[in-house]
Protein backbone atom coordinates (compact mmCIF):
# COMPACT_ATOMS: atom_id res chain seq x y z
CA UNK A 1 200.62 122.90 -76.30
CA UNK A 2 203.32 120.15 -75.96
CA UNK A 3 203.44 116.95 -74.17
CA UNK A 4 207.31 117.25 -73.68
CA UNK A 5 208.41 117.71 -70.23
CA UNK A 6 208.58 121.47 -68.84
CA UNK A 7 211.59 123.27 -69.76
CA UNK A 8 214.23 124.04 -66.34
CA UNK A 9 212.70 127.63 -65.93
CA UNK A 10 208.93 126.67 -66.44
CA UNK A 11 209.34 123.96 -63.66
CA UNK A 12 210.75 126.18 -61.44
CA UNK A 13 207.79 128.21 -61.81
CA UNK A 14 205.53 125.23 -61.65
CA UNK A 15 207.71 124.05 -58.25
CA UNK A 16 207.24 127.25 -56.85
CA UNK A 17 203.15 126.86 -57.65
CA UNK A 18 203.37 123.38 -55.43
CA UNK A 19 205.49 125.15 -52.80
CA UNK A 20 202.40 127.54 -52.54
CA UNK A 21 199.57 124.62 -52.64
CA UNK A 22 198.42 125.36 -55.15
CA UNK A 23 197.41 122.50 -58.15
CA UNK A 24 198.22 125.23 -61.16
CA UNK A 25 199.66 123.91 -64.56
CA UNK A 26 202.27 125.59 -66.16
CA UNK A 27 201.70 124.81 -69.65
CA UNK A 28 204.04 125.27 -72.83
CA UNK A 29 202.96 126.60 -76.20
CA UNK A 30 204.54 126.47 -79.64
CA UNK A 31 204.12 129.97 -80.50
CA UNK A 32 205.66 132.63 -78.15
CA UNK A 33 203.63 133.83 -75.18
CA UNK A 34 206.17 136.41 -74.54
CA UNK A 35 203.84 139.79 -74.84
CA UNK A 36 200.09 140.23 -74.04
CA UNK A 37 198.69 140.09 -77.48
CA UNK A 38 200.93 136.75 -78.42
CA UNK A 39 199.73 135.01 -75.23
CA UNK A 40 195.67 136.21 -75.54
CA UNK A 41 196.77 134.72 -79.44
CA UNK A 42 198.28 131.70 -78.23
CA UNK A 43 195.58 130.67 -75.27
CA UNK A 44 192.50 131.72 -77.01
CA UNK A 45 191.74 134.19 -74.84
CA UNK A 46 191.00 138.40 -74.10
CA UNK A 47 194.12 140.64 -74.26
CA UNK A 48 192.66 141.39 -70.26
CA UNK A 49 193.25 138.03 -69.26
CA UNK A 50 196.90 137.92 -69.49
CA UNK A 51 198.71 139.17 -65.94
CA UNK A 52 201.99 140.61 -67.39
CA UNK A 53 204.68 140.87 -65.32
CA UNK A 54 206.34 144.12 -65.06
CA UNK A 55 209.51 144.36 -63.45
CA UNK A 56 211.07 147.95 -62.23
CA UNK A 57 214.14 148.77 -60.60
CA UNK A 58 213.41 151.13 -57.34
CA UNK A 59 215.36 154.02 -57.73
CA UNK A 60 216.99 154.69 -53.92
CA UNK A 61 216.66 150.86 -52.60
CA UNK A 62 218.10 149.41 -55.65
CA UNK A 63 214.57 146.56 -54.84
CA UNK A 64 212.65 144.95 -57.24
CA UNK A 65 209.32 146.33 -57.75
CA UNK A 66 206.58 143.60 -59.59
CA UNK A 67 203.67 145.28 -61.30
CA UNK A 68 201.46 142.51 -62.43
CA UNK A 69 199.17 144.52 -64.79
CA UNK A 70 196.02 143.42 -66.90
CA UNK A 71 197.81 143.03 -70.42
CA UNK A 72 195.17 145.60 -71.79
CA UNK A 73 196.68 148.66 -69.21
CA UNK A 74 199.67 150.36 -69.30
CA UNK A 75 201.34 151.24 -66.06
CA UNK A 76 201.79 154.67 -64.71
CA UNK A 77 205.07 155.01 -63.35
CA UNK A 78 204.11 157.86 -60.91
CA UNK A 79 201.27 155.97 -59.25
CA UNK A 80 203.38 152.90 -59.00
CA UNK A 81 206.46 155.36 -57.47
CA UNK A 82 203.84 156.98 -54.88
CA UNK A 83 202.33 153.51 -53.95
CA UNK A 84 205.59 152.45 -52.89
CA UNK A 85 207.04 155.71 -51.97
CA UNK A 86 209.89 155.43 -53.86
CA UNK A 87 210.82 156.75 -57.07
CA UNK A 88 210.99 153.57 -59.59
CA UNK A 89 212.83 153.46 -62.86
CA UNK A 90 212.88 151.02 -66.10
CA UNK A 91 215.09 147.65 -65.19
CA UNK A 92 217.49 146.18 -68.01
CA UNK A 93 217.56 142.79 -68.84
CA UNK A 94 220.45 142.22 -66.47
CA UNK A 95 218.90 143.58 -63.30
CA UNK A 96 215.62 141.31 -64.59
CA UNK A 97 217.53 138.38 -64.52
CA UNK A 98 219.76 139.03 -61.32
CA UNK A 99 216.35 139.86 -59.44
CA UNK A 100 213.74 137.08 -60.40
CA UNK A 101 216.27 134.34 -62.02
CA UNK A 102 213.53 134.67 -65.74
CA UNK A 103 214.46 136.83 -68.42
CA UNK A 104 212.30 139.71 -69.73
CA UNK A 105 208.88 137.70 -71.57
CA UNK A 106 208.85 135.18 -69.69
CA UNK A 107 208.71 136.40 -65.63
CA UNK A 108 206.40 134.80 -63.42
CA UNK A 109 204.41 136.58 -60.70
CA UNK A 110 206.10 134.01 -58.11
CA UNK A 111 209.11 132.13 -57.62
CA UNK A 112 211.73 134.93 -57.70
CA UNK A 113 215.38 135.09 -56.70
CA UNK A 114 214.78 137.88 -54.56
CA UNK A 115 211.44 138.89 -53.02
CA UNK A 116 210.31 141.82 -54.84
CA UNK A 117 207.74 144.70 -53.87
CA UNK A 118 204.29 143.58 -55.34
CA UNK A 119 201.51 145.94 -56.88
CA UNK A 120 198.62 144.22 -58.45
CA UNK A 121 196.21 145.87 -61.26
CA UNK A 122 193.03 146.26 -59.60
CA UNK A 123 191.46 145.34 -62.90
CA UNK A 124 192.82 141.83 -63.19
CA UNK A 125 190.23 141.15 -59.85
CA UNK A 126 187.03 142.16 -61.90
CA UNK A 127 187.81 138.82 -64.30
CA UNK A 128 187.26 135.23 -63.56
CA UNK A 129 190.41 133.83 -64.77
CA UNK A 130 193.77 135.07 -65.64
CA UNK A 131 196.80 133.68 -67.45
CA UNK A 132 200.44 134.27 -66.45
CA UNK A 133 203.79 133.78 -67.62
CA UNK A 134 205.60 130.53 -66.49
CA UNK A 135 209.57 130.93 -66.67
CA UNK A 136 209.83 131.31 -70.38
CA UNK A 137 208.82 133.23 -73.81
CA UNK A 138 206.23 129.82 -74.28
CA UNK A 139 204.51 129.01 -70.76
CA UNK A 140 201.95 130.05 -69.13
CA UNK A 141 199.53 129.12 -66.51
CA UNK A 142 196.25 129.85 -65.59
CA UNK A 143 194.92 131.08 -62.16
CA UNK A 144 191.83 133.08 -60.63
CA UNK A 145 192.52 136.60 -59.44
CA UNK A 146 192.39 135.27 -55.63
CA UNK A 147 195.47 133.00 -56.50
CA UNK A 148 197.17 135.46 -57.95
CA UNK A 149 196.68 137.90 -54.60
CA UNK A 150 197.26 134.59 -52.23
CA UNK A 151 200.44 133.43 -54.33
CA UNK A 152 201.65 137.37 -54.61
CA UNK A 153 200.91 138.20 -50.92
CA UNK A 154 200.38 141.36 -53.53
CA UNK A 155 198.96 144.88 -53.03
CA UNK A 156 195.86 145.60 -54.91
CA UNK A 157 196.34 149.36 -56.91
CA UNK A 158 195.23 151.57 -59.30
CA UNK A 159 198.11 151.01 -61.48
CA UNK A 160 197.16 152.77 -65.12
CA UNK A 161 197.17 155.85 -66.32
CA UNK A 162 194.25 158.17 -65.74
């Protein structure tokens, strides 16, 4: 972890944690925090513990649609689709960007452009602390499950396959 001051998008992210009330830190890594097994690497913690952000473009609405998954589960499209009742589809880096104002690796569960639809892994509440991504490929910060549902305003879901 660095001393050096947070880079523009990680203190966005950490801005948006103070909007909230919360006291999180957004912290910065040397090594890239950009996919679940990097960030459990980087942290020194379970693969489970990382909240990845999914992003997903909804299909008729042209919305947003956040998945924040445990970074052990894969996410089922078709749940995900019939939890919002719309049909969802994979977002490019452009529609990433455009929505939340992060590129792909490094999106936050909070602080987006625009207000996205919010589905939250109901395994990420059976653990007692959880990392997410802070604005870039490098940050991260660390929260409890009930942040992440308070910050989120999120809807708790059976979001992986089976």
């Amino acid at each position: 972890m660095s001393g050096t001051p947070l880079k523009a998008a990680a203190q966005r992210v950490q801005d948006a944690l103070a909007a909230k009330g919360l006291t999180l830190e957004v912290k910065q890594f040397p090594d890239s925090t950009r996919s679940a097994a990097e960030a459990a690497a980087a942290i020194g913690c379970e693969v489970d513990q990382i909240a990845k952000a999914l992003i997903f473009r909804a299909v008729e609405s042209d919305r947003p649609v956040l998945v924040v998954a445990s970074g052990a589960n894969r996410v089922d499209e078709a749940k995900v689709s019939a939890l919002i009742g719309e049909q969802i589809g994979r977002a490019d880096a452009a529609f990433v960007r455009e929505k939340t104002g992060y590129s792909i690796g490094g999106v936050p569960p909070v602080g987006h452009a625009t207000e996205p639809v919010v589905l939250l892994d109901e395994d990420l509440l059976d653990l007692a602390e959880i990392w997410a991504a802070a604005g870039t490929p490098n940050a991260v910060f660390r929260l409890t499950p009930d942040n992440l549902v308070a910050l989120t305003g999120g809807r708790v879901a059976e979001v992986k396959p089976g």
